[in-house]
Protein backbone atom coordinates (compact mmCIF):
# COMPACT_ATOMS: atom_id res chain seq x y z
CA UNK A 1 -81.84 74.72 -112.56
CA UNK A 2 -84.98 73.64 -115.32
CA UNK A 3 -85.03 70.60 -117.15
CA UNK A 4 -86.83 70.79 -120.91
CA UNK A 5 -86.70 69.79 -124.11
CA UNK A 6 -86.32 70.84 -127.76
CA UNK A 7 -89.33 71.86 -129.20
CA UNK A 8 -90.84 73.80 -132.28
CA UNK A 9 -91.02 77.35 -132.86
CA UNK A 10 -91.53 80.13 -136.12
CA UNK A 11 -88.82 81.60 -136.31
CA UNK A 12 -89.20 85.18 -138.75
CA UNK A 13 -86.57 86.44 -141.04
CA UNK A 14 -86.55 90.59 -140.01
CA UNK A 15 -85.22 93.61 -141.23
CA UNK A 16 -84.85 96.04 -138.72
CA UNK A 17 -84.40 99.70 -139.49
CA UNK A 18 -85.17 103.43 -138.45
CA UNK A 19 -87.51 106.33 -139.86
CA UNK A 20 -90.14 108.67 -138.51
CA UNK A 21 -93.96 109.49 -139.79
CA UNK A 22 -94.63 111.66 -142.14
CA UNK A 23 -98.18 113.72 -144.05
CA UNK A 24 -98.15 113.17 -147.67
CA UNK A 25 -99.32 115.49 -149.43
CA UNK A 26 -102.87 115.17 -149.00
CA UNK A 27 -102.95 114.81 -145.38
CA UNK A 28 -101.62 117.99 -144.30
CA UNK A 29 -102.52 121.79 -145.40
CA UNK A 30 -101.80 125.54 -144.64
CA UNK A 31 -103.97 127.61 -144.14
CA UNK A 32 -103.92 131.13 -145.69
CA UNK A 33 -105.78 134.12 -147.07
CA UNK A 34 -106.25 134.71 -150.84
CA UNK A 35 -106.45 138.34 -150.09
CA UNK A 36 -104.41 140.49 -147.69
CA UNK A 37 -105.80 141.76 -144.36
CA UNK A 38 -106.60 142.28 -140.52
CA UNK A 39 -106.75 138.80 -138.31
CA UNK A 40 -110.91 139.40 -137.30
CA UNK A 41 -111.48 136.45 -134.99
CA UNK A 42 -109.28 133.04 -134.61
CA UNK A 43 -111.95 130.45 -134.26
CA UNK A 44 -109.12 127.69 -133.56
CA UNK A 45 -106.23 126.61 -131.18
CA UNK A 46 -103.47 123.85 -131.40
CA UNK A 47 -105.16 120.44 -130.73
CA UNK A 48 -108.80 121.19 -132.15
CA UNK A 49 -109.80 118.99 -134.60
CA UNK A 50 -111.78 120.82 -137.66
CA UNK A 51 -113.65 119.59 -140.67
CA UNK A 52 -113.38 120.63 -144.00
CA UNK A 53 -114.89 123.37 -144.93
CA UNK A 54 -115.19 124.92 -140.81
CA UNK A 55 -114.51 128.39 -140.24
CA UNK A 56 -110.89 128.88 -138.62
CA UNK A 57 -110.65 132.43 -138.58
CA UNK A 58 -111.88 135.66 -140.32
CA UNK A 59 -110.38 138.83 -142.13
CA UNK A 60 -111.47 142.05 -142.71
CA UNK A 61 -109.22 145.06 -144.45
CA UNK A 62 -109.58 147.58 -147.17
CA UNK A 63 -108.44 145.02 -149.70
CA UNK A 64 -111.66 143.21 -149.07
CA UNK A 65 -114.15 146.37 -149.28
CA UNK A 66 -112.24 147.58 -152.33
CA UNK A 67 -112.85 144.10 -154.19
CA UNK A 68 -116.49 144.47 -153.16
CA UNK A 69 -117.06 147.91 -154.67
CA UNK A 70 -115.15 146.82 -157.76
CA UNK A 71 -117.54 143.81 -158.16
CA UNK A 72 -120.63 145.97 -157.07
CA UNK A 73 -119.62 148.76 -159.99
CA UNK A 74 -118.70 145.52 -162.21
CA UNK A 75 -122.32 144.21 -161.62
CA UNK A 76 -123.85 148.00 -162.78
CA UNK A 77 -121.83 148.22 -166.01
CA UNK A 78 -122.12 144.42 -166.84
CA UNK A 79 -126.07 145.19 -166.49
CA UNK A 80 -126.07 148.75 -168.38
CA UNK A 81 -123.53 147.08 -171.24
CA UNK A 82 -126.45 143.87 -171.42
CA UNK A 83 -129.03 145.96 -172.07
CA UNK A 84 -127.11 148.15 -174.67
CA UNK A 85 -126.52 145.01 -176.19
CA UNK A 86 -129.61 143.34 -176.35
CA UNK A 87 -131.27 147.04 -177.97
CA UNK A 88 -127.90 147.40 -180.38
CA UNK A 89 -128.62 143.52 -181.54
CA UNK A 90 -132.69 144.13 -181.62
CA UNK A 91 -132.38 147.28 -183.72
CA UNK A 92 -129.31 145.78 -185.63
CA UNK A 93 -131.37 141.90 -186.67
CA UNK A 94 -134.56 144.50 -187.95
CA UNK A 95 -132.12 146.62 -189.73
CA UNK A 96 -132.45 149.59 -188.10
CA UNK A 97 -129.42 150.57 -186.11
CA UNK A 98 -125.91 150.59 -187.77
CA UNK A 99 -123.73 148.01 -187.56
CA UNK A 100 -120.91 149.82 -186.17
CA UNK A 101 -123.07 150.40 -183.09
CA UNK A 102 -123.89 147.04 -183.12
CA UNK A 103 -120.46 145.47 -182.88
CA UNK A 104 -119.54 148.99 -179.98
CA UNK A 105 -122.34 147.47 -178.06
CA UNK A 106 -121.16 143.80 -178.39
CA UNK A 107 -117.74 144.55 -177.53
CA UNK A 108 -118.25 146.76 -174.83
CA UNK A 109 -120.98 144.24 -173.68
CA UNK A 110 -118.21 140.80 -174.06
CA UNK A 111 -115.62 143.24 -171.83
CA UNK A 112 -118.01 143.98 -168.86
CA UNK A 113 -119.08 140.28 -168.93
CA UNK A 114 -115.75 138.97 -168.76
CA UNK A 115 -114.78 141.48 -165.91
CA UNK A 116 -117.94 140.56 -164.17
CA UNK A 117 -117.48 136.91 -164.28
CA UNK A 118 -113.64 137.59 -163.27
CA UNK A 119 -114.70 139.91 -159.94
CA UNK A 120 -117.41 137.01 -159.18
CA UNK A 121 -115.26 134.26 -158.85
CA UNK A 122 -112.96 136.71 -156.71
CA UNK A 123 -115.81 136.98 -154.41
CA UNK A 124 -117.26 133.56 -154.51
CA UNK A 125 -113.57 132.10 -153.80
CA UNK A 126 -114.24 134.63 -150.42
CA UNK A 127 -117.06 132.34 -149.64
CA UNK A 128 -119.21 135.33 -150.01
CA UNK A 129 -122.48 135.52 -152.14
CA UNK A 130 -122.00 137.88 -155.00
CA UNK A 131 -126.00 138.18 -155.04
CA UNK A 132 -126.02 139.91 -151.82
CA UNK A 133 -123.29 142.55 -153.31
CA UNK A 134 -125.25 143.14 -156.13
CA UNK A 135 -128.25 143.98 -154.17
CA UNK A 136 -126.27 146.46 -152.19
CA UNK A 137 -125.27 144.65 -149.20
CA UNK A 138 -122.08 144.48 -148.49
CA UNK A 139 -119.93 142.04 -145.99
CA UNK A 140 -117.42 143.60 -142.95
CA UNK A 141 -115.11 140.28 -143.03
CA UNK A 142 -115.10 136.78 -145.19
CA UNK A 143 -114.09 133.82 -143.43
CA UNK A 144 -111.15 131.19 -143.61
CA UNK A 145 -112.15 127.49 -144.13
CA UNK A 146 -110.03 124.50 -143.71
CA UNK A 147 -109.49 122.72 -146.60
CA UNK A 148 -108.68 119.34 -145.22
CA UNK A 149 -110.33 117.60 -141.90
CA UNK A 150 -107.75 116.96 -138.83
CA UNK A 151 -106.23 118.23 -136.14
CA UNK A 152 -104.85 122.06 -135.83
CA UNK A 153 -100.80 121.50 -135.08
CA UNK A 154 -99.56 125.36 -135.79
CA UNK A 155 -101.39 128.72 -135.16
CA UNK A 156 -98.98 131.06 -137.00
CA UNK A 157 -101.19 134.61 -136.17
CA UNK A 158 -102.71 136.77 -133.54
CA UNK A 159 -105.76 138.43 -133.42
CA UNK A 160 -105.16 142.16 -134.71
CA UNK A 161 -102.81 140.87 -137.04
CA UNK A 162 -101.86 141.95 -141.05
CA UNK A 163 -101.65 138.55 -142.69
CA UNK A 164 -101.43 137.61 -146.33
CA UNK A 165 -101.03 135.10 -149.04
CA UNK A 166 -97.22 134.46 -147.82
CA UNK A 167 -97.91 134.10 -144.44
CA UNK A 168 -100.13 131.11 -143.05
CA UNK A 169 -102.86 131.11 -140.64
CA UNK A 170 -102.76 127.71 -139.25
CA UNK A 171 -101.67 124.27 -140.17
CA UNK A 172 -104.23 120.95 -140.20
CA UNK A 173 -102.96 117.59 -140.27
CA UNK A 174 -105.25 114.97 -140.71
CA UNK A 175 -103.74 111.43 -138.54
CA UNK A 176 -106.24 108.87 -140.36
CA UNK A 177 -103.47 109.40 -143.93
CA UNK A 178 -100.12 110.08 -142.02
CA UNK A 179 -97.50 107.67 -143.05
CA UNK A 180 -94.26 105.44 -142.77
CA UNK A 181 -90.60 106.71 -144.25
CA UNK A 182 -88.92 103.92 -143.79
CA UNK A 183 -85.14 104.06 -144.27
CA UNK A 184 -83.71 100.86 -145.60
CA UNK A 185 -80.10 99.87 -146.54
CA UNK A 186 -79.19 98.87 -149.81
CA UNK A 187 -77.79 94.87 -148.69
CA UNK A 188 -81.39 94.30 -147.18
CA UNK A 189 -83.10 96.13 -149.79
CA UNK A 190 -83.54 93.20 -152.72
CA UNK A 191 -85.32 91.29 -149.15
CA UNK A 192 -88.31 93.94 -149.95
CA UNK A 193 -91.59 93.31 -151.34
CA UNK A 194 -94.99 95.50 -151.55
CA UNK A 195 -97.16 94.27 -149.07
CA UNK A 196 -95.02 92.96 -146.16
CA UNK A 197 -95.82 93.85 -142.64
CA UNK A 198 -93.85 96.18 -140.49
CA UNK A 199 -93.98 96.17 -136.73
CA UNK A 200 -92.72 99.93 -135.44
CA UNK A 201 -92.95 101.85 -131.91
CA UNK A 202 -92.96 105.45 -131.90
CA UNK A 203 -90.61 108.14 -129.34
CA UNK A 204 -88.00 105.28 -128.21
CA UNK A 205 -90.75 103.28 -126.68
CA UNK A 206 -89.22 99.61 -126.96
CA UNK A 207 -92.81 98.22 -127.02
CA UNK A 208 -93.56 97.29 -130.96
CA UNK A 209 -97.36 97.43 -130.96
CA UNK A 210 -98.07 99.25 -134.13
CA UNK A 211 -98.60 97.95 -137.61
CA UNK A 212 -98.06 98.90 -140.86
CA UNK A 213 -97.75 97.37 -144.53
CA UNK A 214 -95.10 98.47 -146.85
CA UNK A 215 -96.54 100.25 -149.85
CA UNK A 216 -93.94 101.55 -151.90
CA UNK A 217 -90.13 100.48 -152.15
CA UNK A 218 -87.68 103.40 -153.03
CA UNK A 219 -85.21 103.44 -156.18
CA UNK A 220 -82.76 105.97 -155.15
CA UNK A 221 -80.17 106.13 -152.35
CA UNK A 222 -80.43 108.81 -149.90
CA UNK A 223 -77.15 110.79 -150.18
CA UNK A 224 -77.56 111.89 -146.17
CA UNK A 225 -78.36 108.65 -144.72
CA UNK A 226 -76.98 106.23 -147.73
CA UNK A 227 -80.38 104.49 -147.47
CA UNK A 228 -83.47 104.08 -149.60
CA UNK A 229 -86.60 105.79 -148.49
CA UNK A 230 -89.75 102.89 -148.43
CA UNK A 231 -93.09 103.98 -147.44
CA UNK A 232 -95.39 102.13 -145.57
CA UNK A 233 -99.48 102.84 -145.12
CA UNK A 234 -100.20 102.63 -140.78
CA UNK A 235 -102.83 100.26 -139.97
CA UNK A 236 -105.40 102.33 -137.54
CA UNK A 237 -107.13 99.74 -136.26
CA UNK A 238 -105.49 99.76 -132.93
CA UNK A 239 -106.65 102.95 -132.28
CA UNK A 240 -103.25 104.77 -130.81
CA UNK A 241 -103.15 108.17 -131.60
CA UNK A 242 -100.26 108.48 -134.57
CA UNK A 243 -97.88 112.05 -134.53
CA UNK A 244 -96.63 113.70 -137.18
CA UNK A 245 -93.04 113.87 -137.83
CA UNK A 246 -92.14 111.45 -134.94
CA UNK A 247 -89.30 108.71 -134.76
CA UNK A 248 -89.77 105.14 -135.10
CA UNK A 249 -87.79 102.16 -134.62
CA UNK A 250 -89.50 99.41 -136.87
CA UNK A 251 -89.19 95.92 -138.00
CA UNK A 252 -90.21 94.56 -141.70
CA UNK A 253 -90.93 90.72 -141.38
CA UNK A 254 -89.67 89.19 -144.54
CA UNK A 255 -90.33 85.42 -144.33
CA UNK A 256 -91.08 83.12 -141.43
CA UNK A 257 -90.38 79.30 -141.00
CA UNK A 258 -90.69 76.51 -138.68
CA UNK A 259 -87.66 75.35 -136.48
CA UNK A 260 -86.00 73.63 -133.30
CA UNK A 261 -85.52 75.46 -130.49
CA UNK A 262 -84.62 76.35 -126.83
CA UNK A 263 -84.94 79.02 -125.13
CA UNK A 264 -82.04 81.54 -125.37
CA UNK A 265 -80.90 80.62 -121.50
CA UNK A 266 -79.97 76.95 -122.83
CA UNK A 267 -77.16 77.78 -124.87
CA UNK A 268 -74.08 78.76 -123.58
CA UNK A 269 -71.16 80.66 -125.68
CA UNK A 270 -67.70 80.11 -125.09
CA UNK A 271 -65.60 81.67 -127.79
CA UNK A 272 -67.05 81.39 -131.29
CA UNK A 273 -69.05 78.41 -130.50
CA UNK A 274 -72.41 77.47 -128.99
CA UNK A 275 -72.92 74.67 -126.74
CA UNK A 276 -76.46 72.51 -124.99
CA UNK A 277 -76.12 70.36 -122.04
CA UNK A 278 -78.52 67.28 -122.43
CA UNK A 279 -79.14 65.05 -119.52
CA UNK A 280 -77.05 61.44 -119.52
CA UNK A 281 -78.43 60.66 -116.25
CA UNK A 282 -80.05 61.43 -112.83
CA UNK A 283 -78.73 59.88 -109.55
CA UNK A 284 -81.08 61.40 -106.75
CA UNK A 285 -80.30 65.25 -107.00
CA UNK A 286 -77.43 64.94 -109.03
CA UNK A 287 -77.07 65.32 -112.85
CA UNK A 288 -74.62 63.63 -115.50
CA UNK A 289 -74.41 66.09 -118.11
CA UNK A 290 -73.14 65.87 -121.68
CA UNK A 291 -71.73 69.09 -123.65
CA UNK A 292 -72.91 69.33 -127.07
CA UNK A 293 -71.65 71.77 -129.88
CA UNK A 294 -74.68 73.14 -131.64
CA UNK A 295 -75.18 75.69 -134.53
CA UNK A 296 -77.33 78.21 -133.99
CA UNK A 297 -79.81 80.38 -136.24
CA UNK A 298 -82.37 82.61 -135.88
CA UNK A 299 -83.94 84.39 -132.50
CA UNK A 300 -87.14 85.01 -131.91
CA UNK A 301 -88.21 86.66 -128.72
CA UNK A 302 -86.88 84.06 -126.07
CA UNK A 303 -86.21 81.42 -128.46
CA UNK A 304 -83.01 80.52 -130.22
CA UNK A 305 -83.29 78.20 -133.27
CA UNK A 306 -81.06 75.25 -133.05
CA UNK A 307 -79.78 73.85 -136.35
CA UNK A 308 -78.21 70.75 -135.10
CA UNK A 309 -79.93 67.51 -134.34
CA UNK A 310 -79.18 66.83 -130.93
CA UNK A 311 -80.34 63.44 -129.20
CA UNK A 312 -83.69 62.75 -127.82
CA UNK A 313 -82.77 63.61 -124.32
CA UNK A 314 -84.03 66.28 -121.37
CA UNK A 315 -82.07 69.39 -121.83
CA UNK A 316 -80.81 71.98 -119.30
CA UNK A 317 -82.50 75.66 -120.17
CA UNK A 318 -81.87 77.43 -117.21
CA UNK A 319 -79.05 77.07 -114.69
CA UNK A 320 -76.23 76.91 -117.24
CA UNK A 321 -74.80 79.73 -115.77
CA UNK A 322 -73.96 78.36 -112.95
CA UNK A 323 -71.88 75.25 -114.36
C-alpha cells in the first residue's frame, strides 16, 4: 500500500490517429534514359546514397551513334549553309547577287540553324559536349545522372540490358523532404490547426519519439478510409533515419491545461463510477478509510485528472486493489 496526495499535472487534449510517410513530389525521382539503349555499367546499388548530378549508370546503342552522326552532318551543313549566307547577303547589300539567291541562301541557312540548334540540345541533354562531335570525336556511351540527392531504394535493370524512356533505371529518394499523411476523422477534424505538433512512431514500435508539425489540413474525405488526408513536415533533428512508405501510429496535441491528479492506480471503477479512498485516520498499522465518488477527465501517461474537489487529506494510490 502508498500513501499520497493530490497534486498538479498538464494534462493534453490529443487526437490520436494512423497514416504512413510518404515523398512528395520533390523528394523522390526515377531515373531513366532519354534515348533507348544497352545498360553499359550500373554505377549504383540499393542503399547508396548519390548526389545530384552523380553518374548512376551508362548507355551505349545505335540510337546514340546515329544521333551523333546526325548532329556531326548537322554541324557540316549548318557551317556550309552560314557561309552561303553570309556571301548571298555580302553580294546581295552591294547589289551584286540576285535577290532570289539571296532569300535561297537565307532560307536554306534559317533551316540548317534550326536543325543544328535542335540536334545540340539532343546531345547536350546526353551530357555530352557537342564541341567534341563537331571536331570529329565521337563518344561510345553517355551517362545517367541523378536528378535529385538521396538514397537509391529500386534498381529496376541489369547490366547487358535494352532499357528505354518507359522503363526506369533506378529510383532516389531523398529522407531530409519525406513526409506525414496523416489520416484524420471528420468529428476530430474542426480540433485541427496549421502548426500543431504531432508525436508518431514508425513499424508498430509503441515508443512515440518522433516529431512532426502539421502543415496542411485536408478538405476532402477519403472515400477508402472515410478520413481526411493532413500532412505534416518531420522534424529531423533527432536524427532517426525516416523510411519511405512506412506506417505510423501518431498523436496531434491539440491543447494542454493544468489539473488535479492521481496517479491512475488511485482510482478504482466499479460500474460506471470512479471512486478515491482518502485517509480518516491511522491507528498503528491500520487505516480508516473513506470512499469518495470522483469524476474523472483526462489521462496523461500515469496520471488521471480528477475533476472533483476532494478534502485535504492523504490519499491511497496504490494498494486499492487489494481492498
Amino acid at each position: 500500500m502508498e500513501i499520497g496526495q493530490v497534486s498538479t499535472a498538464t494534462f493534453l487534449e490529443k487526437v490520436e490517429c494512423k497514416g504512413y510517410i510518404f515523398a512528395p513530389t520533390n523528394a523522390m525521382a526515377k531515373v531513366s534514359t532519354p534515348i533507348s539503349g544497352k545498360i553499359n555499367t550500373l554505377r549504383c546499388k540499393v542503399g547508396d546514397y548519390v548526389t545530384a548530378g552523380q553518374v548512376v549508370a551508362t548507355i551505349s546503342g545505335n540510337e546514340f551513334m546515329n544521333l551523333q552522326q546526325s548532329f556531326a552532318e548537322a554541324a557540316i551543313a549548318y557551317t556550309k549553309a552560314k557561309a552561303d549566307y553570309e556571301r548571298a547577303s555580302a553580294l546581295w547589300a552591294e547589289q551584286i547577287g540576285a535577290k532570289k539567291d539571296y532569300l535561297a541562301a537565307k532560307s536554306i541557312y534559317n533551316s540548317t540553324y534550326a536543325g543544328y540548334l535542335s540536334l545540340k540540345a539532343s546531345i547536350t541533354t546526353l551530357h555530352i559536349n557537342p564541341t567534341l562531335i563537331e571536331q570529329g570525336k565521337m563518344s561510345a556511351s553517355f551517362p545517367i545522372t541523378a536528378p535529385i540527392s538521396g538514397y537509391i531504394t529500386k534498381v529496376n535493370t541489369l547490366l547487358g540490358e535494352y532499357t528505354d524512356m518507359q522503363n526506369y533505371i533506378a529510383e532516389i529518394v531523398n529522407p531530409n523532404a519525406l513526409q506525414l499523411r496523416l489520416e484524420v476523422f471528420d468529428t476530430d477534424i474542426r480540433k485541427l490547426h496549421v502548426g500543431q505538433q504531432v508525436i508518431f512512431g514508425t513499424g508498430g514500435n509503441d515508443s512515440k519519439n518522433l516529431r512532426a508539425k502539421i502543415s496542411n489540413i485536408g478538405k476532402i474525405i477519403n472515400p477508402d478510409t472515410k478520413a481526411i488526408n493532413c500532412i505534416a513536415t518531420i522534424d529531423k533533428s533527432n536524427g532517426t533515419m525516416i523510411i519511405n512508405d512506412s506506417y505510423v501510429e501518431a498523436i496531434i496535441n491539440i491543447s494542454s491545461k493544468q489539473g488535479f491528479a492521481l496517479p491512475i492506480s488511485a482510482v478504482q471503477k466499479q460500474g460506471e463510477n470512479y471512486f478515491v479512498y482518502t485517509i480518516e485516520k491511522k491507528d498503528g498499522e491500520d487505516y480508516k478509510l473513506k470512499k469518495n465518488q470522483v469524476i474523472i477527465g483526462a489521462i496523461e501517461q500515469d496520471y488521471i485528472e480528477i475533476k472533483t474537489k476532494l478534502p485535504k487529506k492523504k490519499i491511497m494510490v496504490r494498494g486499492i486493489e487489494n481492498l
